[in-house]
PDB file of N, CA and C in Angstrom:
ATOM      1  N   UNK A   1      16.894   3.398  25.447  1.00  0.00           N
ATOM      2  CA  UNK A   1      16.544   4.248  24.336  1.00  0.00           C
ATOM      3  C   UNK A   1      15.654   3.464  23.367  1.00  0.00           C
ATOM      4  N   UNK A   2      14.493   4.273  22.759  1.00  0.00           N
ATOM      5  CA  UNK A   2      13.398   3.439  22.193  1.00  0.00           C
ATOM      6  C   UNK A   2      14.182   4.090  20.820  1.00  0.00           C
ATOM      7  N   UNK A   3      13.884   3.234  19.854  1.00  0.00           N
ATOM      8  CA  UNK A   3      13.590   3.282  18.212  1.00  0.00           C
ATOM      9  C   UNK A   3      12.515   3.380  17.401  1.00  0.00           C
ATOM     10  N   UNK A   4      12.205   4.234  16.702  1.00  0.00           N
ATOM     11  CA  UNK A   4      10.939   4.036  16.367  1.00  0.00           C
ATOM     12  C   UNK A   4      11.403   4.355  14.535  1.00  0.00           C
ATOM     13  N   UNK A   5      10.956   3.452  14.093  1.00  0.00           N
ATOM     14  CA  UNK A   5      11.291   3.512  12.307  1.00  0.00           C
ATOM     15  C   UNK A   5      10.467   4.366  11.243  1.00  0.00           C
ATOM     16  N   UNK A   6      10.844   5.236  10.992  1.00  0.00           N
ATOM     17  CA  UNK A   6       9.973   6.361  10.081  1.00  0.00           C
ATOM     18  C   UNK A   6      10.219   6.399   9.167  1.00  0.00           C
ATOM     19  N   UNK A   7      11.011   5.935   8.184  1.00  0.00           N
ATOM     20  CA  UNK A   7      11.088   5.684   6.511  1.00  0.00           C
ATOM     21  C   UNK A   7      12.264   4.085   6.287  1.00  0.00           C
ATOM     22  N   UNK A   8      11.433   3.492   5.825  1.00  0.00           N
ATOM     23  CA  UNK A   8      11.832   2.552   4.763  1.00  0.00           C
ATOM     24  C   UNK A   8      12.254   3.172   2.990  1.00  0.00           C
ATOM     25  N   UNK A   9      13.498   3.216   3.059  1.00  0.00           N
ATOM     26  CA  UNK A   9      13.921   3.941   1.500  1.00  0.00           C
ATOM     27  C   UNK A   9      14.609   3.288   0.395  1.00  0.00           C
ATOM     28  N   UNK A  10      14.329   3.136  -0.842  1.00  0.00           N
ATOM     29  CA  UNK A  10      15.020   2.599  -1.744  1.00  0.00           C
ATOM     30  C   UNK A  10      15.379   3.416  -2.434  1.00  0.00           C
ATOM     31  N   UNK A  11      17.340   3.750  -3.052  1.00  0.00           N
ATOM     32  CA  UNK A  11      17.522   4.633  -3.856  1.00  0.00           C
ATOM     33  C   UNK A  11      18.648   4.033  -4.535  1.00  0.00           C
ATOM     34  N   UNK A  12      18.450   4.198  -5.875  1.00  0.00           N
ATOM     35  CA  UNK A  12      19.494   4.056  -6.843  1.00  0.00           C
ATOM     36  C   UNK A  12      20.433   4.732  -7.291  1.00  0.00           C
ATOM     37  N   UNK A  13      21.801   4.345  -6.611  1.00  0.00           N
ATOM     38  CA  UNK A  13      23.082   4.968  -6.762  1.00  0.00           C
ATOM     39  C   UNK A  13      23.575   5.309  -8.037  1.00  0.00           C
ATOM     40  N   UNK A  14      24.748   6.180  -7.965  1.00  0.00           N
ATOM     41  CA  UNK A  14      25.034   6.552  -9.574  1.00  0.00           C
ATOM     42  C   UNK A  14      25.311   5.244  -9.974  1.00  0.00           C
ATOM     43  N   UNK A  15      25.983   4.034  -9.459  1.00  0.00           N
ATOM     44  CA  UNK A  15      26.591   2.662 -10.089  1.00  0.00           C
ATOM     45  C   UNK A  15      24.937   2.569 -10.498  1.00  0.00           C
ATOM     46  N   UNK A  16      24.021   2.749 -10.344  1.00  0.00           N
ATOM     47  CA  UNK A  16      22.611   1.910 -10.533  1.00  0.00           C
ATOM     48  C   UNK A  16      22.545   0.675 -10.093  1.00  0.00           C
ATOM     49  N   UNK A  17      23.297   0.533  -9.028  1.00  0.00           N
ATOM     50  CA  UNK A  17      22.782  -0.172  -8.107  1.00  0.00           C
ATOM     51  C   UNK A  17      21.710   0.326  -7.413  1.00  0.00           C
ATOM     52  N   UNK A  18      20.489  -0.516  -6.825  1.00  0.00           N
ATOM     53  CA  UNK A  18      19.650  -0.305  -5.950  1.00  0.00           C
ATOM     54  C   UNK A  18      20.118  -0.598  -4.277  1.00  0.00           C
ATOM     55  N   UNK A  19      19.909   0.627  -3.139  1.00  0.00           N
ATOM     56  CA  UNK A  19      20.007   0.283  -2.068  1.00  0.00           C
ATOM     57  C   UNK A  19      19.022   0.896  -1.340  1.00  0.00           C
ATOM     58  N   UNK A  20      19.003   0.289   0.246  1.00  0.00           N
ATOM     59  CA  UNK A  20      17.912   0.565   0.880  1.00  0.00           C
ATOM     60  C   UNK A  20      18.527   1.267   2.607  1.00  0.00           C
ATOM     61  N   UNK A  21      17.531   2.092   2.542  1.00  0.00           N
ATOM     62  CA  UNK A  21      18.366   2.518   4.252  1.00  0.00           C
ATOM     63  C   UNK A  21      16.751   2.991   4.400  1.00  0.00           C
ATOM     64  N   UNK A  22      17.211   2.380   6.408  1.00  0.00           N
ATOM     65  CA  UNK A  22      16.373   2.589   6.730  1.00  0.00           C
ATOM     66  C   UNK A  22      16.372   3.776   7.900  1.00  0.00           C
ATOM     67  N   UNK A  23      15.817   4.573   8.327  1.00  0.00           N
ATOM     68  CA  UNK A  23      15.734   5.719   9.461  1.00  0.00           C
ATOM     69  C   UNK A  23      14.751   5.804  10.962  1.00  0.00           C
ATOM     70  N   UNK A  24      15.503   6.009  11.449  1.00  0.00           N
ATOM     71  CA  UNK A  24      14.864   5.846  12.840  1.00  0.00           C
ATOM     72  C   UNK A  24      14.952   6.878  13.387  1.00  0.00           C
ATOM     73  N   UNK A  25      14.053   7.767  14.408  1.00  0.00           N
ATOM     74  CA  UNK A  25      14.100   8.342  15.607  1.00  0.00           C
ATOM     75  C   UNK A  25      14.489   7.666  16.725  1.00  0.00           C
ATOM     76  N   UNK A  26      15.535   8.172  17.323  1.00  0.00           N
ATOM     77  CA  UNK A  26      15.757   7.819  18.688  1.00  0.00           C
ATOM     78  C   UNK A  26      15.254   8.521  19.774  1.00  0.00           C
ATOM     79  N   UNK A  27      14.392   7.640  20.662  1.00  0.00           N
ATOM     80  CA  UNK A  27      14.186   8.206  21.655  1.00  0.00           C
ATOM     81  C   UNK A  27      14.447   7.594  23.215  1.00  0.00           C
ATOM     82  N   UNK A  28      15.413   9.742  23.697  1.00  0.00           N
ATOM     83  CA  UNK A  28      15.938   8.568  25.350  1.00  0.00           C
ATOM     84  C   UNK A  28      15.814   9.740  25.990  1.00  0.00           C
ATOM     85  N   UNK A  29      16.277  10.088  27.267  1.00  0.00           N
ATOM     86  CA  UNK A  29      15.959  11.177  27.861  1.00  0.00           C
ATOM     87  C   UNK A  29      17.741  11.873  27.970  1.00  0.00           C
ATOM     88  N   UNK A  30      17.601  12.855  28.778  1.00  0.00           N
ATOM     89  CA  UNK A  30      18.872  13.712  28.750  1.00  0.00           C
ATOM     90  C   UNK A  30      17.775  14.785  30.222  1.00  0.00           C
ATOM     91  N   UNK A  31      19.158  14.837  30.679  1.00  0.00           N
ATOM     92  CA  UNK A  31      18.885  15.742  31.823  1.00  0.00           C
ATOM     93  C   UNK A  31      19.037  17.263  31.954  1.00  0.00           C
ATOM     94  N   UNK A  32      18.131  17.825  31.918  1.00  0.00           N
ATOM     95  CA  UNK A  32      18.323  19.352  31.704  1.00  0.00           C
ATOM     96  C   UNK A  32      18.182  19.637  33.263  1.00  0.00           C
ATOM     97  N   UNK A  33      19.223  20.465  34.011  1.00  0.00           N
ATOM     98  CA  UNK A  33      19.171  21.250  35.228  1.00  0.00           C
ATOM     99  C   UNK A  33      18.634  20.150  36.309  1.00  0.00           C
ATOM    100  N   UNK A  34      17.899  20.520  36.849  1.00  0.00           N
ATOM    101  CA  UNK A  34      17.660  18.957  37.873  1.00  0.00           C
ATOM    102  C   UNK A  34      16.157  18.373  37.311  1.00  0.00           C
ATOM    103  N   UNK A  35      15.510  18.011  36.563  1.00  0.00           N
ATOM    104  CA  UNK A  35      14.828  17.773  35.460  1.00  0.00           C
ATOM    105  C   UNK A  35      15.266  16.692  34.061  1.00  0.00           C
ATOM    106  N   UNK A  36      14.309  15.623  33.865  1.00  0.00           N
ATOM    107  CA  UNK A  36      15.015  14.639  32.601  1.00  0.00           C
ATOM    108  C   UNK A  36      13.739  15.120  31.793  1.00  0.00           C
ATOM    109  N   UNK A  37      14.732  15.514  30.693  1.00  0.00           N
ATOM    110  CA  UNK A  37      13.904  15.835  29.619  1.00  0.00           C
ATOM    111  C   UNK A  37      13.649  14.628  28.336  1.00  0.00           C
ATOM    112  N   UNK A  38      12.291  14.548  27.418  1.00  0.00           N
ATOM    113  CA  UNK A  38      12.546  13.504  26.463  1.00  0.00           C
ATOM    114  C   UNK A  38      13.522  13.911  25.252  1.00  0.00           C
ATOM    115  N   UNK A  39      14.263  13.131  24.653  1.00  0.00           N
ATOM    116  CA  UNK A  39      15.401  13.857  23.813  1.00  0.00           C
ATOM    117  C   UNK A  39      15.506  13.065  22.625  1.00  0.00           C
ATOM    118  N   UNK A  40      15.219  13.691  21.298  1.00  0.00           N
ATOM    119  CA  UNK A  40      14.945  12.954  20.127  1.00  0.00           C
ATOM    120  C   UNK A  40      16.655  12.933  19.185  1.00  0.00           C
ATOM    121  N   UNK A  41      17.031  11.524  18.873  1.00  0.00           N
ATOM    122  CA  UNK A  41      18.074  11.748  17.940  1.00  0.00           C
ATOM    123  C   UNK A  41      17.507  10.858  16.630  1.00  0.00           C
ATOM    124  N   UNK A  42      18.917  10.119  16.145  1.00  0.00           N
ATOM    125  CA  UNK A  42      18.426  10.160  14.352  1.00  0.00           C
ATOM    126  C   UNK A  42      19.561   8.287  14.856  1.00  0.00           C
ATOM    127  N   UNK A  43      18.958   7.572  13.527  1.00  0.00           N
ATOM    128  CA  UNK A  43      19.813   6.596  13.214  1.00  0.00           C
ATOM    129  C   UNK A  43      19.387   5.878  11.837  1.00  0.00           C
ATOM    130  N   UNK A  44      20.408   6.126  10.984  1.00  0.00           N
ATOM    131  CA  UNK A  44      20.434   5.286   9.625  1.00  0.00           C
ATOM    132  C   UNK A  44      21.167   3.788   9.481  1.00  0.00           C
ATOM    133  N   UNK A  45      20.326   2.974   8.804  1.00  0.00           N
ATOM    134  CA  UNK A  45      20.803   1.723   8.812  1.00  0.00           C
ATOM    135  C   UNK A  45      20.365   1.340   7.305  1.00  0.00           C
ATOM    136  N   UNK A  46      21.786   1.162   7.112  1.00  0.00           N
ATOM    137  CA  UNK A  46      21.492   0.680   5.420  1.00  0.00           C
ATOM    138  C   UNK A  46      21.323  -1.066   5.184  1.00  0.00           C
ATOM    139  N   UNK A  47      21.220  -1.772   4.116  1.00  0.00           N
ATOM    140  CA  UNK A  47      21.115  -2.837   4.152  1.00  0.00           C
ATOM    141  C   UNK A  47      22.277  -3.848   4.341  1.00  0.00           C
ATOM    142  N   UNK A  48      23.243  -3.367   4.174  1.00  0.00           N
ATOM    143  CA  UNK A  48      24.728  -3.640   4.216  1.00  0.00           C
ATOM    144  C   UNK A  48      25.107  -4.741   5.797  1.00  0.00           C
ATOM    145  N   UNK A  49      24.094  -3.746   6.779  1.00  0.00           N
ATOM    146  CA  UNK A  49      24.362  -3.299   7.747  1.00  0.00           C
ATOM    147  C   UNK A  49      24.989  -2.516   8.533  1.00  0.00           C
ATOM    148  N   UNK A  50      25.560  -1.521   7.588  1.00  0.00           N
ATOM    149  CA  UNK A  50      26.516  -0.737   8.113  1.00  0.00           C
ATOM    150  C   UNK A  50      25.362   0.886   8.743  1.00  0.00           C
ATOM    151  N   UNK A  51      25.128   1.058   9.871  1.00  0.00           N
ATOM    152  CA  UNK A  51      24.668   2.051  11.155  1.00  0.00           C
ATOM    153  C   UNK A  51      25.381   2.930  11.571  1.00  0.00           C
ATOM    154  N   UNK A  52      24.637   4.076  11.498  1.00  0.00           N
ATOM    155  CA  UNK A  52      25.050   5.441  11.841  1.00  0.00           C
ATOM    156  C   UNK A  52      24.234   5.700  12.801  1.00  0.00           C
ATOM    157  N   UNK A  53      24.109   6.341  14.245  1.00  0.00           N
ATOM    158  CA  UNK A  53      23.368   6.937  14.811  1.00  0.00           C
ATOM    159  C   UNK A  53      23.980   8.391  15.667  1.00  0.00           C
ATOM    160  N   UNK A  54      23.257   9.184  15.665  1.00  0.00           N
ATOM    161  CA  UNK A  54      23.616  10.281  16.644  1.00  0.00           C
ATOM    162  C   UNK A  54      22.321  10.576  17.700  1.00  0.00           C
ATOM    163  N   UNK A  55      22.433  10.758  18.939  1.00  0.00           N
ATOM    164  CA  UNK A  55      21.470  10.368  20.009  1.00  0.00           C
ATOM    165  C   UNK A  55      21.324  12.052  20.584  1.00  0.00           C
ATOM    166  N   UNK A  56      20.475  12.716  21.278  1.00  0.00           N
ATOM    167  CA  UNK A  56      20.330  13.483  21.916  1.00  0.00           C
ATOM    168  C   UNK A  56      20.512  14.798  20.736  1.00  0.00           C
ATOM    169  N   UNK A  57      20.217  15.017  19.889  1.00  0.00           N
ATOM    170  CA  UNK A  57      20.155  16.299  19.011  1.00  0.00           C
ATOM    171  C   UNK A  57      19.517  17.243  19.588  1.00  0.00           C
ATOM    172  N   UNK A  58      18.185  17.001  19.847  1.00  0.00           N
ATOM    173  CA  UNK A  58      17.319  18.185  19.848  1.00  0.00           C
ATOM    174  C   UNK A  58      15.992  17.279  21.064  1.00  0.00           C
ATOM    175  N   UNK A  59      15.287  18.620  21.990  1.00  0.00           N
ATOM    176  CA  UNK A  59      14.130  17.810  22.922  1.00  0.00           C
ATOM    177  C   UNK A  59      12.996  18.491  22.269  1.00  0.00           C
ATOM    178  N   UNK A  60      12.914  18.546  20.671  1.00  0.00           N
ATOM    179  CA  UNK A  60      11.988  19.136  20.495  1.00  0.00           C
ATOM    180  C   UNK A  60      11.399  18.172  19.041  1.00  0.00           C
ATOM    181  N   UNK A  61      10.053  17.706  19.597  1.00  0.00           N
ATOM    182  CA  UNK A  61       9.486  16.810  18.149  1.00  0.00           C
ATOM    183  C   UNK A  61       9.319  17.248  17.096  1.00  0.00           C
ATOM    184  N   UNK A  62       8.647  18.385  16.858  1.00  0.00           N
ATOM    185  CA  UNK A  62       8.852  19.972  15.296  1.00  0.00           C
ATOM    186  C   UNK A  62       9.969  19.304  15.007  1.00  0.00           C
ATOM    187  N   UNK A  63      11.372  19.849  15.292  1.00  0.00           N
ATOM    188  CA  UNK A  63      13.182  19.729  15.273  1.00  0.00           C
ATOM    189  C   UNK A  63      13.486  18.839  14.793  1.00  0.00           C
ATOM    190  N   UNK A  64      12.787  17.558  15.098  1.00  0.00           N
ATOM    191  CA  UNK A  64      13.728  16.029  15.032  1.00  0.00           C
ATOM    192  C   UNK A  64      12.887  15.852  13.602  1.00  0.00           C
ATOM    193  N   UNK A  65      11.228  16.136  13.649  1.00  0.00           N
ATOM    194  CA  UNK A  65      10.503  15.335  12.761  1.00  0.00           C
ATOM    195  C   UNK A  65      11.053  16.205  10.646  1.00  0.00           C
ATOM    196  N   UNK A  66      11.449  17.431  11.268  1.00  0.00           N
ATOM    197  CA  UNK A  66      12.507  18.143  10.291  1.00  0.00           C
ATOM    198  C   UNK A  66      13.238  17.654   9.773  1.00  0.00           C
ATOM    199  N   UNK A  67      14.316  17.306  10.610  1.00  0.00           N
ATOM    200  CA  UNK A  67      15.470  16.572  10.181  1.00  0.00           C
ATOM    201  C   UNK A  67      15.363  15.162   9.590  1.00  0.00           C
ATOM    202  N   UNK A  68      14.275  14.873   9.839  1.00  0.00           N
ATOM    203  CA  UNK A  68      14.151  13.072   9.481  1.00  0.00           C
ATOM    204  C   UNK A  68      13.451  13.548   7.779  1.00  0.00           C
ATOM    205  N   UNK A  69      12.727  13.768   7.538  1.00  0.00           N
ATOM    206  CA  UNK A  69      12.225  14.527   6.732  1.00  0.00           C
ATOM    207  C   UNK A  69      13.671  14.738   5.699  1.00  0.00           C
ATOM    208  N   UNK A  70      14.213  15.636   5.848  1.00  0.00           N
ATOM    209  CA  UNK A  70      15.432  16.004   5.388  1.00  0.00           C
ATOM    210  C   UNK A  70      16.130  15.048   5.220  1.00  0.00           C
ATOM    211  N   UNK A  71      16.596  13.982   6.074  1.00  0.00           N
ATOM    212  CA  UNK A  71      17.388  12.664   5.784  1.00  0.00           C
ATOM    213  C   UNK A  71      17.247  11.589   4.890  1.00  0.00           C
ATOM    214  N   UNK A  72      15.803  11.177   5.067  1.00  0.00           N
ATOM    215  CA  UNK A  72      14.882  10.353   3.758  1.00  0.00           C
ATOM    216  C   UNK A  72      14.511  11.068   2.676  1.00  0.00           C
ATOM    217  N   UNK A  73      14.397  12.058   2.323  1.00  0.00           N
ATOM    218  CA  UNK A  73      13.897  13.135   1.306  1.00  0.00           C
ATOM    219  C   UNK A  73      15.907  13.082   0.529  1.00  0.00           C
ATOM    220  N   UNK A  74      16.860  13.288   1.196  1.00  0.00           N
ATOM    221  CA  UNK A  74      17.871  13.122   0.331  1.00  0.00           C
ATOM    222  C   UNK A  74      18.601  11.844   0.607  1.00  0.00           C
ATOM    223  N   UNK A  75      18.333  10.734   0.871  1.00  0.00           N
ATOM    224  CA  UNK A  75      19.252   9.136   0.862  1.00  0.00           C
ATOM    225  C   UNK A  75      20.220   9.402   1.526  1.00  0.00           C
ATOM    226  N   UNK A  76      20.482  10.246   3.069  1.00  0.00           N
ATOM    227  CA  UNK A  76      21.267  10.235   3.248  1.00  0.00           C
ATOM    228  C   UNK A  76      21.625   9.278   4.062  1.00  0.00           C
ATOM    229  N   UNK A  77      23.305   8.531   3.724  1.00  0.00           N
ATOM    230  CA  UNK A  77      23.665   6.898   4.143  1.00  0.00           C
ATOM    231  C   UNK A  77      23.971   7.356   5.620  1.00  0.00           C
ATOM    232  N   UNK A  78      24.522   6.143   6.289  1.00  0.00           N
ATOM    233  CA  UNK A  78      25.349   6.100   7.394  1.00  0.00           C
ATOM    234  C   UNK A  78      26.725   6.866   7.377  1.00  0.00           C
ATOM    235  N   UNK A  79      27.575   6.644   6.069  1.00  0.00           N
ATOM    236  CA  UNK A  79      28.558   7.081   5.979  1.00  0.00           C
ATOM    237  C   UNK A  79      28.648   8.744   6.191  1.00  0.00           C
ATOM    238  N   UNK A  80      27.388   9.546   5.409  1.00  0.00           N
ATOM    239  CA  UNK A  80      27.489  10.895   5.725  1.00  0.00           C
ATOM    240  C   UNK A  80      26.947  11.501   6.527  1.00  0.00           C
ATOM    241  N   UNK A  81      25.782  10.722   7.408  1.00  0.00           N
ATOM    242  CA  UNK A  81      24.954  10.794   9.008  1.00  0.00           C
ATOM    243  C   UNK A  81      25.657  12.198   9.442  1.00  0.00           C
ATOM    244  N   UNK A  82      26.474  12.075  10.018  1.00  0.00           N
ATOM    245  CA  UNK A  82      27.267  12.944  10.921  1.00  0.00           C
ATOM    246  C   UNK A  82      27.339  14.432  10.289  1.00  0.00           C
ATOM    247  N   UNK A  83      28.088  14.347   9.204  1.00  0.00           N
ATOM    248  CA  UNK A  83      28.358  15.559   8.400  1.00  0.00           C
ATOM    249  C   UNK A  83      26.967  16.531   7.822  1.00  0.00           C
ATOM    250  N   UNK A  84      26.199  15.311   7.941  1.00  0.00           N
ATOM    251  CA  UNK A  84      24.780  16.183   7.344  1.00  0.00           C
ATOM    252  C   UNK A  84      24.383  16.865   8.810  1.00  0.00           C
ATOM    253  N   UNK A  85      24.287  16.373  10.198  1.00  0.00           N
ATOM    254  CA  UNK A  85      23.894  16.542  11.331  1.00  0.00           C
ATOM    255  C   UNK A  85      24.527  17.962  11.359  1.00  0.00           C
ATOM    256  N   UNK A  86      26.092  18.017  11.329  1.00  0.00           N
ATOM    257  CA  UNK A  86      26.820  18.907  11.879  1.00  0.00           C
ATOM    258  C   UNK A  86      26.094  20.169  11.155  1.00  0.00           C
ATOM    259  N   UNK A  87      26.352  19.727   9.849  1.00  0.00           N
ATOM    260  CA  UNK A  87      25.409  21.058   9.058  1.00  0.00           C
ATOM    261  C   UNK A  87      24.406  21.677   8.857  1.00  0.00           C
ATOM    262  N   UNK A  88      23.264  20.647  10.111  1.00  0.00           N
ATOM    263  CA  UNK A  88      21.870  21.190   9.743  1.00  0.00           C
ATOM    264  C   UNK A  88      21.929  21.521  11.251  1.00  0.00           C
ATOM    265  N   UNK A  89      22.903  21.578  12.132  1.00  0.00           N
ATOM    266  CA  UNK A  89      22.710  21.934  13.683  1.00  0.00           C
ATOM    267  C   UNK A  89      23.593  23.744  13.484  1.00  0.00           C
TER     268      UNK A  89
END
């Protein structure tokens, strides 16, 4: 599975602390019917090091480049990765 990094983000928490997460597209394939399709997921990595990823969302680049969009546009961490996924699927 390739990584490819699409926002470098700095955002200041209510503490006003400054933090940084970074976002990636994942890309790996997934097999549709007897056919491998390319299959785009998501992965946040904050500076902490603490990583969130979810793999195989969507085989559609429109879909994924949405959601990434949506992820860096609101700081969303590793910790809430998932919950934001569930809700925008």
């Amino acid at each position: 599975m390739r990584e490819l990094l699409v926002e470098d983000r700095r955002e200041t928490g209510e503490d006003g602390r400054e933090r940084r997460y970074r976002y990636y597209v994942l890309v790996g394939e997934m097999p549709v019917g007897g056919l491998s399709c390319e299959s785009y997921g998501v992965k946040v990595v904050g500076e902490d090091g603490e990583t969130a990823s979810v793999p195989n969302i969507t085989v559609s680049a429109g879909r994924i480049e949405a959601l990434m969009e949506l992820l860096a546009r609101n700081a969303v961490t590793p910790a809430t990765l998932r919950d934001v996924i569930d809700d925008w699927l």
